[in-house]
Each structure stands twice: as structure tokens, then as C-alpha cells.
Protein backbone atom coordinates (compact mmCIF):
# COMPACT_ATOMS: atom_id res chain seq x y z
CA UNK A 1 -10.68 19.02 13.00
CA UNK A 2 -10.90 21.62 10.31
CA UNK A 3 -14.78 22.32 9.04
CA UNK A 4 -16.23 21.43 5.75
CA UNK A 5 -14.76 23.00 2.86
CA UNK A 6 -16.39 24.65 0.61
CA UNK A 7 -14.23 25.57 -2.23
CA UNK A 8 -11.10 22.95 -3.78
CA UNK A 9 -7.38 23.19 -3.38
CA UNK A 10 -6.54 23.83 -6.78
CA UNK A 11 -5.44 27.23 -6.93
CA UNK A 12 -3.46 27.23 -3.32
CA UNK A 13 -1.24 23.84 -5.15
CA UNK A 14 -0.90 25.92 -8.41
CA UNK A 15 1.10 28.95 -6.77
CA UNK A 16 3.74 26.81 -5.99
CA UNK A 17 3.46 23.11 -7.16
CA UNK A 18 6.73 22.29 -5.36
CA UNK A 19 5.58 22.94 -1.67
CA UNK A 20 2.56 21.63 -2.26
CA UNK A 21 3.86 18.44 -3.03
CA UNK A 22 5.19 18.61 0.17
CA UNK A 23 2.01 19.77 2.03
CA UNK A 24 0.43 16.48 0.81
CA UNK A 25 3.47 14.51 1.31
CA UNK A 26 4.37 15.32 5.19
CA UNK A 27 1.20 14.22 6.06
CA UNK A 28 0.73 10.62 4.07
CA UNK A 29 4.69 10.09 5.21
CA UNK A 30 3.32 10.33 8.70
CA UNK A 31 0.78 8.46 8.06
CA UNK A 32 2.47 5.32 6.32
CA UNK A 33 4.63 5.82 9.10
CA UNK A 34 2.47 5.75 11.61
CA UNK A 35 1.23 2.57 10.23
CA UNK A 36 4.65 0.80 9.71
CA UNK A 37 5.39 2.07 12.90
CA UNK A 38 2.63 -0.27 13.86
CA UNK A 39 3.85 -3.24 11.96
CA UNK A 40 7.27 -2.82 13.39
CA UNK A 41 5.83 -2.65 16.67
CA UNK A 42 3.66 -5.59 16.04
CA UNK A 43 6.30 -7.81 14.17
CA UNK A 44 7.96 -7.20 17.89
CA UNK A 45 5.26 -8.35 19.69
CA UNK A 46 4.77 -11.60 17.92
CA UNK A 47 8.44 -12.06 17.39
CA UNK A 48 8.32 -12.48 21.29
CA UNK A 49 6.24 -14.99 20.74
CA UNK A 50 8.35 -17.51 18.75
CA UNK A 51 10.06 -17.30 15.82
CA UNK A 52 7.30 -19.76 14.31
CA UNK A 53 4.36 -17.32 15.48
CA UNK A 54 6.15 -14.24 12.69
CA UNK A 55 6.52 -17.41 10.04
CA UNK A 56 2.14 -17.89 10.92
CA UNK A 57 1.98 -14.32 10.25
CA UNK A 58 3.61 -13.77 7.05
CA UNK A 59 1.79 -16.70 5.43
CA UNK A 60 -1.17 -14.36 5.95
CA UNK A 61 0.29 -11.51 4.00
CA UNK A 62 -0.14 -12.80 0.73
CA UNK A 63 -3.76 -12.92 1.50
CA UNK A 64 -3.80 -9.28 2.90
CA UNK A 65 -1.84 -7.87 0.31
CA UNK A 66 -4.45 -9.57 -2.18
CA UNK A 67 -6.98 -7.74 -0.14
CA UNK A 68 -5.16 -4.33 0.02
CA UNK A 69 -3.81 -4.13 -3.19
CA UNK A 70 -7.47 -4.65 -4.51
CA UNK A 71 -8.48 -1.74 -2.29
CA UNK A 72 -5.23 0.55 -2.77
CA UNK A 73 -5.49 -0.01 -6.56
CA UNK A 74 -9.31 1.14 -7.20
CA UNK A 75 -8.29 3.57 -4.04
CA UNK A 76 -5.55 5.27 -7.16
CA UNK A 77 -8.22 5.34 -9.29
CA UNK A 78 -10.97 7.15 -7.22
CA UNK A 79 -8.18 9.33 -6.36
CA UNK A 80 -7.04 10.15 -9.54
CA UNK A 81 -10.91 10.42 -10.98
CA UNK A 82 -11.48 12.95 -8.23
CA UNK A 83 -8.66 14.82 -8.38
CA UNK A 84 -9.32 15.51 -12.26
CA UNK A 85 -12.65 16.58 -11.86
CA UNK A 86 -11.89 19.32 -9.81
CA UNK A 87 -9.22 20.11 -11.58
CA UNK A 88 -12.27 20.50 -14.36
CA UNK A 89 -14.06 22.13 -11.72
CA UNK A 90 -16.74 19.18 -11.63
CA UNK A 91 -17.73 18.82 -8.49
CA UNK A 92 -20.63 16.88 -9.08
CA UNK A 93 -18.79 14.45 -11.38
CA UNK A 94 -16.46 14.02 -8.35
CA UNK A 95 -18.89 13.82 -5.19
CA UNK A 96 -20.30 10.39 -7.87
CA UNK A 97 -16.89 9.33 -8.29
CA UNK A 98 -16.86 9.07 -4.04
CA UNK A 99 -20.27 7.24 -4.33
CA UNK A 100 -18.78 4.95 -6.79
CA UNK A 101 -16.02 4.06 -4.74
CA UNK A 102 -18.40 3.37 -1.33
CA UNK A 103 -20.17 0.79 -3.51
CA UNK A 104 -17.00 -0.68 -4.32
CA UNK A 105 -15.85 -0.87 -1.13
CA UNK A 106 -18.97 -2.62 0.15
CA UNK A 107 -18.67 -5.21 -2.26
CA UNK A 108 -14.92 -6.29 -1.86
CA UNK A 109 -15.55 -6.39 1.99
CA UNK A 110 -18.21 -8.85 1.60
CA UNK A 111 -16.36 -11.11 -0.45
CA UNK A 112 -13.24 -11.26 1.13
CA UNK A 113 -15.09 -11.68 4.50
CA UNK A 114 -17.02 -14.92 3.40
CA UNK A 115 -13.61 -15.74 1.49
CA UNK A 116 -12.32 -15.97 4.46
CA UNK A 117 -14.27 -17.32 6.83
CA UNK A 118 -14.85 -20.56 4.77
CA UNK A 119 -11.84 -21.08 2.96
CA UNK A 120 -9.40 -19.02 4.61
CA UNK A 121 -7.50 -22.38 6.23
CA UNK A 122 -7.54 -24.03 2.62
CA UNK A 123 -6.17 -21.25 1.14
CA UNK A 124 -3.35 -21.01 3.96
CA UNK A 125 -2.29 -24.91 3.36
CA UNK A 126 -2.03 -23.78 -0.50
CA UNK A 127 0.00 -21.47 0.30
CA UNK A 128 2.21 -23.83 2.10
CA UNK A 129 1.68 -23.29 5.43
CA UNK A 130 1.25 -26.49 7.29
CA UNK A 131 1.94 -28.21 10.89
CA UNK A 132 2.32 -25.73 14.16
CA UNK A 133 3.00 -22.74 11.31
CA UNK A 134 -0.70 -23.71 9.71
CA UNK A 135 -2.23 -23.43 13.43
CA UNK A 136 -0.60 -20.08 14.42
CA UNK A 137 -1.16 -18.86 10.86
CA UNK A 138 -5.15 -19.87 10.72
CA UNK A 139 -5.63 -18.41 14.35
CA UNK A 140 -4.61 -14.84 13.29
CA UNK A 141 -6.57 -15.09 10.07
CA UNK A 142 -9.98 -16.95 11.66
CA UNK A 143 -9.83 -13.43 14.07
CA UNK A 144 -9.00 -10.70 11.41
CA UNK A 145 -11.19 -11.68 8.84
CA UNK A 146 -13.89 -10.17 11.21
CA UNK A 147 -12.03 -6.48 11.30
CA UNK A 148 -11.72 -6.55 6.99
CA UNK A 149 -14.97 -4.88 6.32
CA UNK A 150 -13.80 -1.75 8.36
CA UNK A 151 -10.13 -1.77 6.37
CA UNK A 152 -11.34 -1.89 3.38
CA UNK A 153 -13.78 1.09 3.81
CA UNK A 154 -11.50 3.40 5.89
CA UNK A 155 -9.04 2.79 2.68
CA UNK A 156 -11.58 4.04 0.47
CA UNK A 157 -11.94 6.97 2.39
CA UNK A 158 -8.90 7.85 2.76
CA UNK A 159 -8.41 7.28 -1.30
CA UNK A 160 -11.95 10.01 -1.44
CA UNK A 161 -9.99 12.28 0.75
CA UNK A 162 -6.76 12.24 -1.49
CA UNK A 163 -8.52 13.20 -4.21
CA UNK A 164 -9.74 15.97 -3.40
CA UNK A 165 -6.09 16.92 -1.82
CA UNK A 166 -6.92 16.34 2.00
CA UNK A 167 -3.74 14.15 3.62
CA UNK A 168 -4.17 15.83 7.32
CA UNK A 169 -7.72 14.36 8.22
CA UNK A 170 -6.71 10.84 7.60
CA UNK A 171 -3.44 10.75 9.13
CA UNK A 172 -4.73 12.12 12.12
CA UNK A 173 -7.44 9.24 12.09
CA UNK A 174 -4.61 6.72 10.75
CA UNK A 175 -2.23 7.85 14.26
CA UNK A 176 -5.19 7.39 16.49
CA UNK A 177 -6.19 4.30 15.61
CA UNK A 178 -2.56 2.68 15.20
CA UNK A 179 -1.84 4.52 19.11
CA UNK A 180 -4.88 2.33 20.23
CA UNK A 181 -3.54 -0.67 18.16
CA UNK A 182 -0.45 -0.76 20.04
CA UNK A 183 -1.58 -0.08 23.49
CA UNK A 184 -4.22 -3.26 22.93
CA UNK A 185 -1.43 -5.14 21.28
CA UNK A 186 0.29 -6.89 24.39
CA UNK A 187 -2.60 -6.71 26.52
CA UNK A 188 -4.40 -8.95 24.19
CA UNK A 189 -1.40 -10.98 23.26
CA UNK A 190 0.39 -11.70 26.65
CA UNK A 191 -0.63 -12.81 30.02
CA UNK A 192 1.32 -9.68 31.89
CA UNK A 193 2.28 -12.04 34.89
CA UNK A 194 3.46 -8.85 36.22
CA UNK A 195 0.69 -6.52 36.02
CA UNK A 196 -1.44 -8.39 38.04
CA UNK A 197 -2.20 -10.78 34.76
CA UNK A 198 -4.45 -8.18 33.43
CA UNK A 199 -3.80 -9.42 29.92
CA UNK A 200 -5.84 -11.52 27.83
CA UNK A 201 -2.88 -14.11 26.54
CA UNK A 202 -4.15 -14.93 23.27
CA UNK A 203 -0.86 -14.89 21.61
CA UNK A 204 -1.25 -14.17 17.45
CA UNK A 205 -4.88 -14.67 18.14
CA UNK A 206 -4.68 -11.56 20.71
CA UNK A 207 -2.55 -9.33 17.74
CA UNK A 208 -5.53 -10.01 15.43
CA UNK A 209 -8.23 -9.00 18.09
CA UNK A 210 -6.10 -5.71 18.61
CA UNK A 211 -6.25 -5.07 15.07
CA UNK A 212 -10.15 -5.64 14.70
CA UNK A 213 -10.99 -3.28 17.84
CA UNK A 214 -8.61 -0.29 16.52
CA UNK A 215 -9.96 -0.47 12.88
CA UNK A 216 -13.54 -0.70 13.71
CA UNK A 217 -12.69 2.44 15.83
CA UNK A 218 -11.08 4.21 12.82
CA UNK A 219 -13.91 3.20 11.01
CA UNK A 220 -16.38 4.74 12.84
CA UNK A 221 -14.49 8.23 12.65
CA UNK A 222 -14.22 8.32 9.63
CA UNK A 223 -17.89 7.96 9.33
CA UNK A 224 -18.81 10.45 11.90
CA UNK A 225 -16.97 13.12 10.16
CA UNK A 226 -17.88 12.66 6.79
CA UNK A 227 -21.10 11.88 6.91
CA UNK A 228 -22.17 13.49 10.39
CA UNK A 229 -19.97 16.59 10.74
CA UNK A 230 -19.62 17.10 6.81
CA UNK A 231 -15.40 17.08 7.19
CA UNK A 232 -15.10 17.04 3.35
CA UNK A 233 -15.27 18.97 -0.15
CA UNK A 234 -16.63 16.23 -1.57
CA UNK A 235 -20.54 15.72 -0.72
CA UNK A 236 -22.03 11.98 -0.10
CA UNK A 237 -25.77 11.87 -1.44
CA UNK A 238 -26.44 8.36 -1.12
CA UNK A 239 -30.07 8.56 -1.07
CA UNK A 240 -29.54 9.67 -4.51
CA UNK A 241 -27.04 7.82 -5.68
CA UNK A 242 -27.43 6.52 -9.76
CA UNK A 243 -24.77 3.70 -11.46
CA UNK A 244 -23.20 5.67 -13.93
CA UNK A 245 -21.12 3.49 -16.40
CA UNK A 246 -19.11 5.88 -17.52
CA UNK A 247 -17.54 6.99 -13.75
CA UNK A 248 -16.97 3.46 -13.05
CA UNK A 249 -15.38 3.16 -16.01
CA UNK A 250 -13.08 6.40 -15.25
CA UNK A 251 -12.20 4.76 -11.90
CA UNK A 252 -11.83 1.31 -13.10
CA UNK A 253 -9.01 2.26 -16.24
CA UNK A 254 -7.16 3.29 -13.49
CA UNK A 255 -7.72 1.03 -10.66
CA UNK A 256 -8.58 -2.06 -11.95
CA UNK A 257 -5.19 -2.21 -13.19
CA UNK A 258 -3.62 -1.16 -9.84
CA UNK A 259 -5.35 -3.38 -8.02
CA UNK A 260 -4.56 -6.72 -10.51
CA UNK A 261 -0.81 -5.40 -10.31
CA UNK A 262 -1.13 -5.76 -6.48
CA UNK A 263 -2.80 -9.21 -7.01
CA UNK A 264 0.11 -10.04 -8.95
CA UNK A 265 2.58 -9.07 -6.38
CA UNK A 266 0.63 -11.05 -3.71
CA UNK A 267 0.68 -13.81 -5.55
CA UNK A 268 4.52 -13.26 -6.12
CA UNK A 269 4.91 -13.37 -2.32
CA UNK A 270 2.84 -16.37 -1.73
CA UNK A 271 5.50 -18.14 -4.49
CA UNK A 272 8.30 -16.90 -2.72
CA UNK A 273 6.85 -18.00 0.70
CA UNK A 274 6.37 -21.26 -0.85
CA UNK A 275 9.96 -21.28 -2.00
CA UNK A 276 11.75 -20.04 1.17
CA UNK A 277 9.68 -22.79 3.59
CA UNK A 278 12.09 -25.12 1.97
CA UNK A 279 15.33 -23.82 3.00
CA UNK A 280 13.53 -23.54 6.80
CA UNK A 281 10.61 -21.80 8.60
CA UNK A 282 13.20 -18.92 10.08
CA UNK A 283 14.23 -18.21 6.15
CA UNK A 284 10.02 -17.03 5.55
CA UNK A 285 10.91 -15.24 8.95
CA UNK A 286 13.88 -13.37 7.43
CA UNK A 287 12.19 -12.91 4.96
CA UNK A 288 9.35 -11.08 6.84
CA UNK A 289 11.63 -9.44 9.01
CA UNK A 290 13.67 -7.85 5.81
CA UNK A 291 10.09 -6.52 4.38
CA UNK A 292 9.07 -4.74 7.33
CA UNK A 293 12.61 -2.72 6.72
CA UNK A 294 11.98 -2.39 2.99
CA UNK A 295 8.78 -0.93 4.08
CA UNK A 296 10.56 1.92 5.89
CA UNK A 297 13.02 2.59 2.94
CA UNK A 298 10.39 3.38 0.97
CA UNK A 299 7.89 5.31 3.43
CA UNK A 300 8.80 8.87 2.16
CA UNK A 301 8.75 7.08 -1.75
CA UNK A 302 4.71 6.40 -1.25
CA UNK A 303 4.14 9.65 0.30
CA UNK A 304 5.32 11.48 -2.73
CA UNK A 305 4.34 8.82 -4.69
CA UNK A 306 1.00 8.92 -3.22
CA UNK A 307 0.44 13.06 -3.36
CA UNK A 308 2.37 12.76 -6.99
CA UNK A 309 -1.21 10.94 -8.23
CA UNK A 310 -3.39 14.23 -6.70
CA UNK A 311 -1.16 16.67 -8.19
CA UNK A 312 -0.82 15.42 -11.60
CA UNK A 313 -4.61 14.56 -12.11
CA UNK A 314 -5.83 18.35 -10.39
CA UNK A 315 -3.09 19.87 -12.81
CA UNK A 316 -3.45 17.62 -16.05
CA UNK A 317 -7.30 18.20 -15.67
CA UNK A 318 -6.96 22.04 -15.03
CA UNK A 319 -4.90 21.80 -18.12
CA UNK A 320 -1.51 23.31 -16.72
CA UNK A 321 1.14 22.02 -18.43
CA UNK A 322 4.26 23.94 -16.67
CA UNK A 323 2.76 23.00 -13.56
CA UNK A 324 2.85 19.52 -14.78
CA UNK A 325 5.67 19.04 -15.59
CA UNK A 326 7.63 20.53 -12.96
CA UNK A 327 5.82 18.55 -10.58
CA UNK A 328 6.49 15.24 -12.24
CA UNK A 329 10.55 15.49 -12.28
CA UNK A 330 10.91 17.27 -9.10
CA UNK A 331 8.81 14.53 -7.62
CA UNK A 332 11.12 11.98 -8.99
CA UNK A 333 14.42 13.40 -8.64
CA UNK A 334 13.41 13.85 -4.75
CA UNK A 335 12.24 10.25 -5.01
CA UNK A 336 15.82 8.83 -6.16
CA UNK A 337 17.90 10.97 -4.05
CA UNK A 338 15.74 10.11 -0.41
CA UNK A 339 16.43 6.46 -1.37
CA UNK A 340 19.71 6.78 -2.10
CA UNK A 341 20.65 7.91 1.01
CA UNK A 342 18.29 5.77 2.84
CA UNK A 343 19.67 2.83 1.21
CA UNK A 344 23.33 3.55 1.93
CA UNK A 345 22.02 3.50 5.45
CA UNK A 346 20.27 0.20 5.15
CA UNK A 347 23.85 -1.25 4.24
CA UNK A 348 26.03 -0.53 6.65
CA UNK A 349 23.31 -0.80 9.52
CA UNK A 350 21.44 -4.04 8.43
CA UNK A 351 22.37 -6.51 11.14
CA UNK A 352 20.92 -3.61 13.41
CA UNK A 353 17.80 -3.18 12.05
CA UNK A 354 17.03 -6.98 11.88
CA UNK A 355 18.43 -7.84 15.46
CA UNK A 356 15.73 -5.42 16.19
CA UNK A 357 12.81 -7.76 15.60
CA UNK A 358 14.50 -11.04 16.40
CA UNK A 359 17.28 -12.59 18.34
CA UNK A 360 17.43 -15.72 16.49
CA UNK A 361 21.39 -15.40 14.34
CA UNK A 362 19.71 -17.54 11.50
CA UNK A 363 16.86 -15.24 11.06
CA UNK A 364 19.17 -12.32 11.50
CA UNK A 365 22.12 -13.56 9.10
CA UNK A 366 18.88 -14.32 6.30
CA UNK A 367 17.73 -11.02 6.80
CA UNK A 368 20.71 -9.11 6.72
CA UNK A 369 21.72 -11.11 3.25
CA UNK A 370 18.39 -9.63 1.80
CA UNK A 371 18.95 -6.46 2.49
CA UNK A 372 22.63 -6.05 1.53
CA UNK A 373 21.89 -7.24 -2.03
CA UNK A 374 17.96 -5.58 -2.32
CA UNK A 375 19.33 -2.25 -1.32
CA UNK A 376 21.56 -2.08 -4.45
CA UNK A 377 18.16 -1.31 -6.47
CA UNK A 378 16.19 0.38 -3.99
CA UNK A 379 16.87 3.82 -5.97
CA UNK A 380 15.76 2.58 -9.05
CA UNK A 381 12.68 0.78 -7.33
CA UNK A 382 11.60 4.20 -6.14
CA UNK A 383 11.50 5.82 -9.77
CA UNK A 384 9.54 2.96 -11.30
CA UNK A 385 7.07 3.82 -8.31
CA UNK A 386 7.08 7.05 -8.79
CA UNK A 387 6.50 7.18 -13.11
CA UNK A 388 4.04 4.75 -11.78
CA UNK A 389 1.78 6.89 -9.76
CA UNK A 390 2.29 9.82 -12.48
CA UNK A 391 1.02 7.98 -15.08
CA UNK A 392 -2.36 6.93 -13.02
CA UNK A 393 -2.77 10.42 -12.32
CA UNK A 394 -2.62 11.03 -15.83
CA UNK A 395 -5.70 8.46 -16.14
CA UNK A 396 -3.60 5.52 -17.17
CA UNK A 397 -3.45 2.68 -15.10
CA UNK A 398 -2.34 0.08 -17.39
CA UNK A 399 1.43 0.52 -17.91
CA UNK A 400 1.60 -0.27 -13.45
CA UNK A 401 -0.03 -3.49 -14.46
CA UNK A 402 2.34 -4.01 -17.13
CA UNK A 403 5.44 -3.45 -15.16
CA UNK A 404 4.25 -5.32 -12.49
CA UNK A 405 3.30 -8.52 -14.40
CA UNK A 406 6.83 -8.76 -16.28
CA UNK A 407 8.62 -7.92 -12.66
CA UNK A 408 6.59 -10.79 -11.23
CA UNK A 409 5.79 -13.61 -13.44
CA UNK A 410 8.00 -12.32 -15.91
CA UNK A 411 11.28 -12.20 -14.00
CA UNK A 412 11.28 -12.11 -10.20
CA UNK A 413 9.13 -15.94 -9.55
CA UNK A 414 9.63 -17.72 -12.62
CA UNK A 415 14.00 -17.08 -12.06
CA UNK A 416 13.56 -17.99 -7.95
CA UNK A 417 11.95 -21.38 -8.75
CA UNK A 418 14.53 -22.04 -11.55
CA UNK A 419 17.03 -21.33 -9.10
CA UNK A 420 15.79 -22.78 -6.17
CA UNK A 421 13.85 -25.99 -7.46
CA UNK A 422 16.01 -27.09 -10.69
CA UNK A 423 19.31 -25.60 -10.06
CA UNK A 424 19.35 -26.22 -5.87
CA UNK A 425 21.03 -22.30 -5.64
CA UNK A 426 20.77 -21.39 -1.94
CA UNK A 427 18.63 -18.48 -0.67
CA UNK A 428 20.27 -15.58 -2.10
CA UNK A 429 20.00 -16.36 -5.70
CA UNK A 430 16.19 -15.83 -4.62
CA UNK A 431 17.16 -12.29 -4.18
CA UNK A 432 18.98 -12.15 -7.40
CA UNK A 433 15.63 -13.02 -9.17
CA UNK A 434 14.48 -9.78 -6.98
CA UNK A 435 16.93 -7.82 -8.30
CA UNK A 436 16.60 -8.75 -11.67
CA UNK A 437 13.22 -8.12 -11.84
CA UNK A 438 13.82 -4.25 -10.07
CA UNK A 439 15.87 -3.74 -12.69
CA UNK A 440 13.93 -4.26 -15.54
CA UNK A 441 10.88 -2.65 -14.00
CA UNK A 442 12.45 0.68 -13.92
CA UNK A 443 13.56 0.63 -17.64
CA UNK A 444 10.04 -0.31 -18.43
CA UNK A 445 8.35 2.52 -16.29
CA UNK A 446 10.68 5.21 -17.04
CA UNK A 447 10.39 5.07 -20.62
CA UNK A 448 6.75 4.56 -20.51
CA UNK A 449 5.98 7.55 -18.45
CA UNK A 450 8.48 9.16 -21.03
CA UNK A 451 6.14 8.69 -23.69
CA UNK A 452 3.17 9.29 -21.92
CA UNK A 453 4.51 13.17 -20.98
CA UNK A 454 5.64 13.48 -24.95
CA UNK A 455 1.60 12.86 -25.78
CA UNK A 456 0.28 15.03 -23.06
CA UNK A 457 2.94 17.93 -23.82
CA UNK A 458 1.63 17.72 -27.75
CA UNK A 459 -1.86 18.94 -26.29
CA UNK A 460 0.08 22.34 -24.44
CA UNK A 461 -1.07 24.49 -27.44
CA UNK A 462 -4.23 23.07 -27.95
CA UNK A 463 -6.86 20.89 -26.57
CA UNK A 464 -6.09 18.11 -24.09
CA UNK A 465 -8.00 14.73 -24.84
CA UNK A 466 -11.13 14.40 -23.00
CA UNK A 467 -10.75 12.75 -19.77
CA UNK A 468 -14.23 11.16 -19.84
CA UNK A 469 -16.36 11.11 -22.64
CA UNK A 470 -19.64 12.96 -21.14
């Protein structure tokens, strides 16, 4: 591990902003990698299961979207804060920012822990999970719930770390801790007749358990070196630590909307979860099954989505325009043209990547039906990310929240339940809604990040806006 730093990354991204988007790409990519790796891996385990033990599974993702998106989104905006103020040169500004966010994190652990220990079953059957599906589903959330406290803090620290330019550290931690997630994976899930039944057979119950025990691990790391071995640029005093309304407020116009446009989308899924149960318990499988492929399509999108936030905010708040804005459309020009290819790929090979996971044709024939149509947008999906991401780095959260509420409540649900529930359409009209609502996302984002670069570029020959009032 490399030893505490003592001076920012500013200057080594300015000298060429175009590999350095790729020095803090590489590393998230292999990160969110690492972790989908994980999910695929997972998915594989539990699809060996049954087919009704992935269907318990996904009904839980609404709920851990809910809680990730709430962490991912104020992550982007302690991210973003950071990066600005040391692109100001603040450094104490930023080390409070990191504070800021540890509080944060402490409170949405405690909620969402109590949240679901004592209504986590209730809020499955609203969902619509109910029967066998409602057992499997409530035994892999009754064991998780335990292991959210450690997620939700290791996210903010990876969000402190991104800020302040540093993608190596945590996917180093993020590869260790997914490594022991799959080694634990079938021995707490399966019997292993044939190893001597050294395994614990706990089924979804045991993929939870493996979860828990690798996170808490990753947890711990993370705490050792930043608060132990003093890994980072950014210093923790939280002896000293003083609420300061105005950094919350510099990380909240930026998360807060983030985070409510990840609510959003979880509650999108739970709708379309609730829709798909009626066509049959292997369509929510497909359906599960096609996301953990969407999820690789757009692995390399979040990683330069992801390092797109740093950049801007370090070069917006170091007030370098050129830098700026070659960053910005290099960064989305490589964004369309990585998904373009990746989707082409996605359509000829679907039925291959979803035999992967599952051997049941019905689940297979779903899946491949999602991804055949989906795939047609997936190029356009990755700019709207992308402007997205740019314009939080730019300190503006609120066009992400925006987009995302006329994609999901707008569009996307409110056309699948017309379809579904009034006009009987079968399941692919579902993914018309989908694509619909793609569609008119990227319109929206593109030409709001258009007229967010004509305001910043008006400040090139003179001041920029304040980023916080002090």
C-alpha cells in the first residue's frame, strides 16, 4: 500500500487530462468489475439453487438499490465537494467535507438496519413477493441486514477516496473482499456432499452470511488504513469535528439529489417486479438475469463516469477551463463508442450470456428478449450517464434527479402498467416502456449539460461563481 500523501493530484491530472482520466478509470473499471464479477458469480450460485431462490433475490434489490443509491448519491456529492476544494487548494474545507460524510454514513446505516430488521418482511410482501418466493426472499434479507452498516461505510470511503483522486486503494480493498466473498459463497450455501460435507448448506441464507463476513472484512481495512496507517490526503480529526451547515449543504446540492434519483429508480424496479410476477416467477428471473448483463455493458461507462465527477470538480475548482472542457467530450465520446461496440456484442451473443446463469429455456428466451431490444439504447444510456456525472462535478446535482424522475415515473413505469395492466401487452412492451424512457433521458441530459458548459465557459475570462459561499 502506498504511504500517506502529502500533497494532491492536481497538477500530475492537469499535464495531461486525457490519461488521467484513464489513471482513475482502470482502476474503478476493475473495481466495478470485480464486484459484478461477484454478482455474476453469485447469481450462479443461487441460480443452482432453483430458479425460485434468484426470483427471492431480486425482490431484495429494490430494497438494496434504495440503500445504495442513498449511499452512492451523497457518495457523488462528497466526491465532488472534495475534489473542488483541492482543486481550490482547501484542504481543510475538504478533510470536513470527509467528516461530513462519516456522519452521514453512520446515520443511514442505523436506519436502514432497524428498517430492516422490523419491517423488512412487510416491505418484501409490498413489494409482491409472497408464498415460497416471500420465504427465500425474507431469509436472504433477515441475514444481510446485519452486514449493511459495514456497506454503507466502506461506500463512503471509497466516495472520500475519489475525491481526492485515489481509485487504486479501494479497488485493491474492493478485489480482496469480493475474492473472500466468493470463496465463502458455496461453502456457506451448499452442503459439498463431496468434500467431506464441509459446507454449511444454508442455501440464499448461506449467500447472505458470505456477504456479511467479506464486507465486515473490507470494512475493517478500510479503517485500519485510514485511520491507523494514515493511507490518505485527506486527514480525519474526529475529535474535533464541528457541523458546519454550509459543507453539508455543498455535499447535499449534489447528493441529495443523486441519492433521491436512485430512490426513484428503486422504486421503478420494485414496480416492474410487481409487474413481471404476473406473467410468472421465471419472467422477475429473466429479468434479474438480463440486469446482471446490463451491469457489465456498462462497467467501463461508471468507471469514466465515476473518475469524470473527480476530474471536472479538481479542474472547474482550479478554474481551468481548457482542461475542462477537453475532459468532458473526450469522456463522452469514449463513453458512446465503448458501448457501442459492447452492445453490438450483447446482440448477437445474448442467448449465451443468459444460458450462463440459468438453464431454464423460459428464463433464457425472457432474458434474451430484454436484451435484444434494451441494447438498441444502451449508447445513448451511456451519454445521459456520463453529462450526468459532469454536471455533479460541476456542483449540480439536480438535473440527475430530473432526468431520472421523468425516465421513471414519467415514462418507463407509468407506460409498463398501461401496457401490462389495461392493455394485457405481453412482456416485451415492458421493455418498450424501457426504451422509451432511455430515450428521452438522453435528450434531457445532453442538452442540460449543454447549457450548464455555456454558463461555466462565460466565467473563462473572468471570475467563476463561488462554489461555496464562505
Amino acid at each position: 500500500m502506498e504511504k500517506k500523501r502529502s500533497e494532491s493530484r492536481v497538477n500530475f491530472f492537469l499535464e495531461n487530462p486525457k490519461k488521467s482520466l484513464w489513471t482513475l478509470a482502470i482502476p474503478i473499471m476493475f473495481g466495478i468489475g470485480i464486484q459484478t464479477f461477484y454478482n455474476l458469480i453469485d447469481l450462479l450460485f443461487i441460480g443452482k439453487i432453483s430458479g425460485e431462490a434468484i426470483a427471492g433475490v431480486a425482490f431484495n434489490m429494490p430494497i438494496f438499490f434504495l440503500m445504495l443509491g442513498l449511499t452512492m448519491g451523497l457518495g457523488s456529492g462528497v466526491t465532488s465537494s472534495i475534489a473542488r476544494f483541492i482543486g481550490q487548494d482547501d484542504k481543510v474545507s475538504a478533510d470536513n467535507s470527509a467528516e461530513h460524510a462519516l456522519a452521514m454514513a453512520g446515520c443511514i446505516a442505523i436506519i436502514f438496519t432497524l428498517l430492516g430488521i422490523f419491517y423488512g418482511k412487510s416491505i418484501l410482501m409490498f413489494l409482491g413477493a409472497e408464498g415460497r418466493i416471500l420465504e427465500l426472499a425474507w431469509e436472504y434479507l433477515s441475514m444481510i441486514v446485519v452486514g449493511l452498516p459495514f456497506m454503507v461505510f466502506s461506500g463512503f470511503f471509497r466516495s472520500i477516496l475519489a475525491g481526492e483522486g485515489d481509485m487504486k486503494f479501494p479497488m485493491i480493498v474492493a478485489g480482496l473482499g469480493t475474492l473472500l466473498n466468493i470463496i465463502l459463497d458455496p461453502i456457506f450455501i451448499f452442503r459439498l456432499d463431496h468434500f467431506g460435507s464441509v459446507g454449511l448448506g444454508l442455501g440464499v441464507k448461506g449467500a447472505a452470511l458470505a456477504t456479511v463476513v467479506s464486507q465486515s472484512i473490507v470494512f475493517i481495512i478500510f479503517v485500519y488504513m485510514l485511520f491507523v496507517k494514515k493511507h490518505s490526503y485527506i486527514t480525519f480529526n474526529l475529535k474535533d469535528f464541528v457541523p458546519s451547515s454550509t459543507i453539508l449543504w455543498d455535499i447535499v446540492k449534489v447528493g441529495m439529489p443523486a441519492s433521491l434519483s436512485m430512490v426513484i429508480m428503486a422504486m421503478g424496479q420494485g414496480v416492474f417486479n410487481k409487474i413481471l410476477i404476473n406473467y410468472s416467477s421465471e419472467t422477475v428471473a429473466a429479468y434479474q438475469v438480463a440486469g446482471r448483463i446490463d451491469m457489465l455493458v456498462f462497467l467501463p461507462i461508471f468507471a469514466i463516469a465515476g473518475s469524470m465527477t473527480t476530474l471536472v470538480g479538481m479542474f472547474y475548482g482550479a478554474k481551468e477551463m481548457n482542461a475542462l472542457n477537453q475532459i468532458i467530450y473526450y469522456g463522452i465520446k469514449c463513453s458512446f463508442f465503448i458501448t457501442l461496440i459492447s452492445s453490438v456484442a450483447v446482440y448477437f451473443f445474448a442467448e449465451n450470456f443468459s444460458s450462463i446463469f440459468t438453464q431454464d429455456q423460459e428464463i433464457i428466451n425472457v432474458s434474451v428478449g430484454f436484451l435484444h431490444l434494451l441494447c438498441l439504447v444502451y449508447p445513448l444510456v451511456s451519454i445521459a450517464i456520463t453529462s450526468g456525472r459532469v454536471m455533479q462535478g460541476l456542483g449540480n446535482g439536480l438535473p440527475v434527479l430530473i432526468v431520472t424522475i421523468v425516465r421513471v415515473l414519467g415514462i418507463s413505469a407509468p407506460l409498463a402498467v398501461f401496457f401490462s395492466a389495461y392493455l394485457y401487452k405481453p412482456v416485451e412492451w415492458n421493455w418498450y416502456a424501457m426504451m422509451t424512457g432511455a430515450v428521452t433521458s438522453f435528450l434531457i441530459a445532453i442538452s442540460w449539460m449543454r447549457i450548464e458548459l455555456k454558463k461555466v465557459n462565460n466565467f473563462k475570462e473572468g471570475k467563476l461563481e463561488p462554489i461555496i459561499e464562505r
